[in-house]
N, C-alpha and C. Protein backbone atom coordinates (compact mmCIF):
# COMPACT_ATOMS: atom_id res chain seq x y z
N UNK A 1 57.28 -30.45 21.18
CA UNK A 1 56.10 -29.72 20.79
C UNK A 1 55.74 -30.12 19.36
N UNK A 2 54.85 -30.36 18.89
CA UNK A 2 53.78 -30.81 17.72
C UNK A 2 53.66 -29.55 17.45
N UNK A 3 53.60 -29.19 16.00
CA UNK A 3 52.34 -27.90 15.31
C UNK A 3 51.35 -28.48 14.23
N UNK A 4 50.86 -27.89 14.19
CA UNK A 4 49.62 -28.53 12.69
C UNK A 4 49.36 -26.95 12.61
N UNK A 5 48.39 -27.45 10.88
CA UNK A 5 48.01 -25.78 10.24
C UNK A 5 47.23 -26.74 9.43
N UNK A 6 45.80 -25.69 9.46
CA UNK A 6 45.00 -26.65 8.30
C UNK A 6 43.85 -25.16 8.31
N UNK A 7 42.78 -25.30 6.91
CA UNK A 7 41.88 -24.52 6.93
C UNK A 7 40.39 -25.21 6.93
N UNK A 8 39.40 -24.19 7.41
CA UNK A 8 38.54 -24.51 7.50
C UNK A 8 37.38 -23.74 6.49
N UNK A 9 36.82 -24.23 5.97
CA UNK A 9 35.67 -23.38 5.13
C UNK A 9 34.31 -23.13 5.96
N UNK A 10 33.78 -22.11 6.53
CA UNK A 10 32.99 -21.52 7.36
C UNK A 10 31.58 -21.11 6.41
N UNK A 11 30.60 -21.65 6.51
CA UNK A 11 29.03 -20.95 5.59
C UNK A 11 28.28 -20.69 7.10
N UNK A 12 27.17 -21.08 6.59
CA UNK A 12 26.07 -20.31 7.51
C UNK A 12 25.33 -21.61 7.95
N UNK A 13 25.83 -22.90 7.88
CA UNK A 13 25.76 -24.10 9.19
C UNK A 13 26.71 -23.82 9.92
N UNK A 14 26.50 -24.45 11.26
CA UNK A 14 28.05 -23.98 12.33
C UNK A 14 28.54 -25.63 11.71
N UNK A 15 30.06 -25.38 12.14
CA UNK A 15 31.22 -25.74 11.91
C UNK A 15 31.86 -25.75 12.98
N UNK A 16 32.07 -26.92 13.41
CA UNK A 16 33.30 -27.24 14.50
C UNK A 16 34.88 -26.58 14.07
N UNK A 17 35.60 -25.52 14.64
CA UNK A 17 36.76 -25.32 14.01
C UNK A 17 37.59 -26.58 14.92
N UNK A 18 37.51 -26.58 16.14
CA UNK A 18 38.54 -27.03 16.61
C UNK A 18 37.28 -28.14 17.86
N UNK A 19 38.31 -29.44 18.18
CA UNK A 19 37.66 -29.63 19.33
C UNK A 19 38.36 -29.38 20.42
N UNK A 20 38.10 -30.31 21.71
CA UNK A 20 38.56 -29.95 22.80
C UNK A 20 40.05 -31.17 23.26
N UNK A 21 41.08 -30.21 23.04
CA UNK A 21 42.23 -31.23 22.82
C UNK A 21 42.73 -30.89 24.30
N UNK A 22 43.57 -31.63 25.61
CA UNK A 22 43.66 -31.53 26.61
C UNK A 22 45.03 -30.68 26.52
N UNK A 23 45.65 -31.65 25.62
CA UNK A 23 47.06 -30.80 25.61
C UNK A 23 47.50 -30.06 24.87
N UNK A 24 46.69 -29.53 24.11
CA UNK A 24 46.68 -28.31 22.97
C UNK A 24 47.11 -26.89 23.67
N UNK A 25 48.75 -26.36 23.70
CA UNK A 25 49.05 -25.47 24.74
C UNK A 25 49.10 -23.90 23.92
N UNK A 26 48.87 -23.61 22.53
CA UNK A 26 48.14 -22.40 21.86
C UNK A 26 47.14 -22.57 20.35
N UNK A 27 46.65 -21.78 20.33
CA UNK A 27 45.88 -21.74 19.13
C UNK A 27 45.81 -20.35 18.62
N UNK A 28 45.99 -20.12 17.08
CA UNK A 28 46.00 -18.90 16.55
C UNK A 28 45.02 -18.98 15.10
N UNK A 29 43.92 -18.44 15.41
CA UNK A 29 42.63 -18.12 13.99
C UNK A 29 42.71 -16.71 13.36
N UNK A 30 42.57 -17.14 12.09
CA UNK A 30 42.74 -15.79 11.20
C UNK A 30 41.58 -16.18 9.99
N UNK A 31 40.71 -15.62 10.24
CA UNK A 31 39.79 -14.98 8.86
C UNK A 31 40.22 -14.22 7.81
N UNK A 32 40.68 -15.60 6.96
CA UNK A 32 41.14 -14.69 5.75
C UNK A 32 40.39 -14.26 4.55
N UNK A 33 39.26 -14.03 4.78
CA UNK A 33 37.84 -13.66 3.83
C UNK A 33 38.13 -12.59 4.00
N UNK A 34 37.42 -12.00 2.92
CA UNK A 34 37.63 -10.20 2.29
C UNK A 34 36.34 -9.89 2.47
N UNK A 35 34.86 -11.22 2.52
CA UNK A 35 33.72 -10.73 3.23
C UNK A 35 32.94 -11.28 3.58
N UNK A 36 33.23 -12.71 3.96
CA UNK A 36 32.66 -13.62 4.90
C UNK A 36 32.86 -13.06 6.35
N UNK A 37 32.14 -12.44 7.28
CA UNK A 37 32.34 -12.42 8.66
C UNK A 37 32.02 -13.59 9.33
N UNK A 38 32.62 -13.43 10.20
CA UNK A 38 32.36 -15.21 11.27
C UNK A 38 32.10 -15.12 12.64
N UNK A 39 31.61 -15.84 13.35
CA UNK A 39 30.92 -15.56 14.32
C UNK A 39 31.34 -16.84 15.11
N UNK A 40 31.54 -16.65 16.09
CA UNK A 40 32.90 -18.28 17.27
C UNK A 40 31.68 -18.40 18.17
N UNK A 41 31.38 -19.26 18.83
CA UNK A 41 30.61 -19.88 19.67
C UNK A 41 31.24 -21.22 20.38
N UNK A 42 30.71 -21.30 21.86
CA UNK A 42 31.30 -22.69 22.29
C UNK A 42 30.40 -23.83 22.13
N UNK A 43 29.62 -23.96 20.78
CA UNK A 43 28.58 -25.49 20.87
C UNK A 43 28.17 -24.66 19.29
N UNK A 44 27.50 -25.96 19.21
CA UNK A 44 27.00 -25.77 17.94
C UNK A 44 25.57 -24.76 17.38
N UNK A 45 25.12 -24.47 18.42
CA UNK A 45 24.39 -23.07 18.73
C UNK A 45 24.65 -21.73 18.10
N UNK A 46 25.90 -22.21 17.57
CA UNK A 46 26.31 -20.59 17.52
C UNK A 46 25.67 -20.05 16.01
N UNK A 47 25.33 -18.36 16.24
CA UNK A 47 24.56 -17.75 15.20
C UNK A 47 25.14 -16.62 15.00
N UNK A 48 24.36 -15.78 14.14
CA UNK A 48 25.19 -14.18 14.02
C UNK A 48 24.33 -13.74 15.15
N UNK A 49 23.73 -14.24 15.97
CA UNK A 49 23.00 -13.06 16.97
C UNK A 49 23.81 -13.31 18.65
N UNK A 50 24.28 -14.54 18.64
CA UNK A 50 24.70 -15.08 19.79
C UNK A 50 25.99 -15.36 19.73
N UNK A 51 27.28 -15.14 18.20
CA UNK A 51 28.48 -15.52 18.23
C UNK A 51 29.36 -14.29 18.40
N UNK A 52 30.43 -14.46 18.66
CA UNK A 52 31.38 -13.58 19.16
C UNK A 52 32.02 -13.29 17.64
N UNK A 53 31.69 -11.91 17.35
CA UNK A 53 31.91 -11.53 15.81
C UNK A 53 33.44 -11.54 15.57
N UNK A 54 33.95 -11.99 14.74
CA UNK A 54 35.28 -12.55 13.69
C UNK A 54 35.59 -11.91 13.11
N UNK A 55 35.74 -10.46 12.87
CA UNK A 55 35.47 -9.78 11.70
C UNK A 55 36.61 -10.45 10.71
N UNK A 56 36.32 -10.17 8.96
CA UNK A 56 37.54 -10.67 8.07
C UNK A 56 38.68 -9.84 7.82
N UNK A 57 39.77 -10.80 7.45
CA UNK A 57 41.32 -10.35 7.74
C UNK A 57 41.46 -9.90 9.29
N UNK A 58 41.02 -10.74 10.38
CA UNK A 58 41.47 -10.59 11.60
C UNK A 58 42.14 -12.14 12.03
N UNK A 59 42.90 -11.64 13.57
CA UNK A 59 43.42 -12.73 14.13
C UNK A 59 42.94 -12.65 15.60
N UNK A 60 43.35 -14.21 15.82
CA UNK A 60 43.10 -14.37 17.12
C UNK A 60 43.79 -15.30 17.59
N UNK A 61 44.41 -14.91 18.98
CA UNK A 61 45.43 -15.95 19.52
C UNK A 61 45.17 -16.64 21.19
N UNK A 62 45.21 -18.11 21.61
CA UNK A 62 44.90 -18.41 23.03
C UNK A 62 46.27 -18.98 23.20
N UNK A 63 46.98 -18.71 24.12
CA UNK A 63 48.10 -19.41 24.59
C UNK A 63 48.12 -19.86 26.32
N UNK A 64 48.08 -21.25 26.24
CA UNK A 64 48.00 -21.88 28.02
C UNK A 64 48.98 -21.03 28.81
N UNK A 65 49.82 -20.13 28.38
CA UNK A 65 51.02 -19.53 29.07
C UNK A 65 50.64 -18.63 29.55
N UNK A 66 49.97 -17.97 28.84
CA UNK A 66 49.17 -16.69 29.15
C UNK A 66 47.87 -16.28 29.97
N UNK A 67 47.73 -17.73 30.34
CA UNK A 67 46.69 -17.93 30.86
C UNK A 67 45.10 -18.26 30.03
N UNK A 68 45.08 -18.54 28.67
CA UNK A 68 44.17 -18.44 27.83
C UNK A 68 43.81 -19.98 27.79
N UNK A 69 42.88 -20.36 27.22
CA UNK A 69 42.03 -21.74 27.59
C UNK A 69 42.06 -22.30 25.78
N UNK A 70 43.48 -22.71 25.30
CA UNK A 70 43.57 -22.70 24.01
C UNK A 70 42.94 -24.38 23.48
N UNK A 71 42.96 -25.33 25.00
CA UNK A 71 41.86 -26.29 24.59
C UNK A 71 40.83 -26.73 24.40
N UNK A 72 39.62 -25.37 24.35
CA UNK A 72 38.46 -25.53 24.13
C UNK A 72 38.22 -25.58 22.73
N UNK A 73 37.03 -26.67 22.95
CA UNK A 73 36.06 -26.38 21.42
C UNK A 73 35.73 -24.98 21.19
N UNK A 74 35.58 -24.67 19.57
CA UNK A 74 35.35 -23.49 18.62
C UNK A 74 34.64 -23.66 17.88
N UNK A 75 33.34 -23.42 17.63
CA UNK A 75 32.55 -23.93 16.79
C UNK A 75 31.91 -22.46 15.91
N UNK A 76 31.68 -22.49 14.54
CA UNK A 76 31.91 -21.30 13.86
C UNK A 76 30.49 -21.08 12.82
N UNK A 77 30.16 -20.11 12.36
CA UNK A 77 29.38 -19.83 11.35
C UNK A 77 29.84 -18.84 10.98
N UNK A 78 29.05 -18.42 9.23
CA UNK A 78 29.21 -17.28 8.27
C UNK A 78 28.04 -16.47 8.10
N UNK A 79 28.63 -15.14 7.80
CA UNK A 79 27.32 -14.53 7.19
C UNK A 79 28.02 -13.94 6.23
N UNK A 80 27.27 -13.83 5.21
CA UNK A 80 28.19 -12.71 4.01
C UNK A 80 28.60 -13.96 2.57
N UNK A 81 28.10 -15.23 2.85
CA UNK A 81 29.38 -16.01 1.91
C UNK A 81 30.04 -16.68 3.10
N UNK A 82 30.80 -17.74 2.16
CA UNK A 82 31.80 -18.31 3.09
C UNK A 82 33.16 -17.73 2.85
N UNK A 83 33.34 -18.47 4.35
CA UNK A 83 34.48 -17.52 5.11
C UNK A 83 35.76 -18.65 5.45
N UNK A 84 37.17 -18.62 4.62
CA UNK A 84 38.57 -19.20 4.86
C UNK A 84 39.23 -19.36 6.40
N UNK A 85 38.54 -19.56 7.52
CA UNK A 85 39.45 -19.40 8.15
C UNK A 85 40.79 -20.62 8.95
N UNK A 86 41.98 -19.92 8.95
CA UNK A 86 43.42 -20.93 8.56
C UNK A 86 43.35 -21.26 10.33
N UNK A 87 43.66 -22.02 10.45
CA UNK A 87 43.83 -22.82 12.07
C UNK A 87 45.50 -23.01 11.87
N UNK A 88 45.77 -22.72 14.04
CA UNK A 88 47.60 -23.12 13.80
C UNK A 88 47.51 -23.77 14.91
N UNK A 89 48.16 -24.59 15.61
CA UNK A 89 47.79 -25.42 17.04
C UNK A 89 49.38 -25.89 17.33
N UNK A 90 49.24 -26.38 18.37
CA UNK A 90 50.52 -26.53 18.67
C UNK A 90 50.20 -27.46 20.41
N UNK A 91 50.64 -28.66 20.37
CA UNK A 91 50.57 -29.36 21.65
C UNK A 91 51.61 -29.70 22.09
N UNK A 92 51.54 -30.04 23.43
CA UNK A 92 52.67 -30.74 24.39
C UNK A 92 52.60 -32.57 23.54
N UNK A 93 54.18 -32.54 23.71
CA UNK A 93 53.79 -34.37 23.36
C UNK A 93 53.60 -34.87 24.50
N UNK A 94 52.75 -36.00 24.37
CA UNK A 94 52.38 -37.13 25.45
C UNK A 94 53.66 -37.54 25.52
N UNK A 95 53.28 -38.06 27.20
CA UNK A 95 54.39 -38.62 27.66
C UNK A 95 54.34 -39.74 27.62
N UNK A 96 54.93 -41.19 27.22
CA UNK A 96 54.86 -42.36 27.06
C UNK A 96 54.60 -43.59 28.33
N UNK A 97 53.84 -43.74 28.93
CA UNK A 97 54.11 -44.35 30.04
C UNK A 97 55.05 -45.68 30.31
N UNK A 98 55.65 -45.82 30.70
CA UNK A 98 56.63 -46.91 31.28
C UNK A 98 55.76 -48.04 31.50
N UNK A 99 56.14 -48.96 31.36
CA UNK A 99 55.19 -50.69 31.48
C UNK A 99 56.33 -51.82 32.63
């Protein structure tokens, strides 16, 4: 298993957080703004009227185990200021094919 951790700075253009990784088997987002709110969308469409609200100092977790779809694209905007939010990922390693 692979992990990575990286942050993303969120304003009020959308922002790709994550793309669409096949073998990406959880993902965990946390808005660590005190008052940037954020708003998740699946395309770059996303707005404060049409995104799935983020509120700040929250989390959010997708795990393939659980049945959650942790390899989709996340694409993000702000309202309020920009908004910190920390990315955690974690994939299956590829398997090497034999020649």
């Amino acid at each position: 298993m692979v992990t990575t951790s990286r942050s993303v700075f969120v304003g009020a253009t959308p922002v790709q957080l994550v793309d669409y990784v096949k073998n990406r088997t959880s993902l965990a987002l946390f808005n660590t703004s005190g008052t940037g709110i954020v708003y998740l969308g699946s395309d770059r469409s996303v707005n404060i009227v049409n995104g799935f609200l983020f509120e700040t100092q929250t989390g959010l977790q997708f795990n393939k185990g659980l049945g959650d779809r942790p390899d989709l694209e996340i694409w993000a905007t702000a309202s309020g200021g920009v908004a910190d939010v920390r990315i955690w990922e974690s994939f299956e390693e590829e398997e090497e094919e034999e020649i």
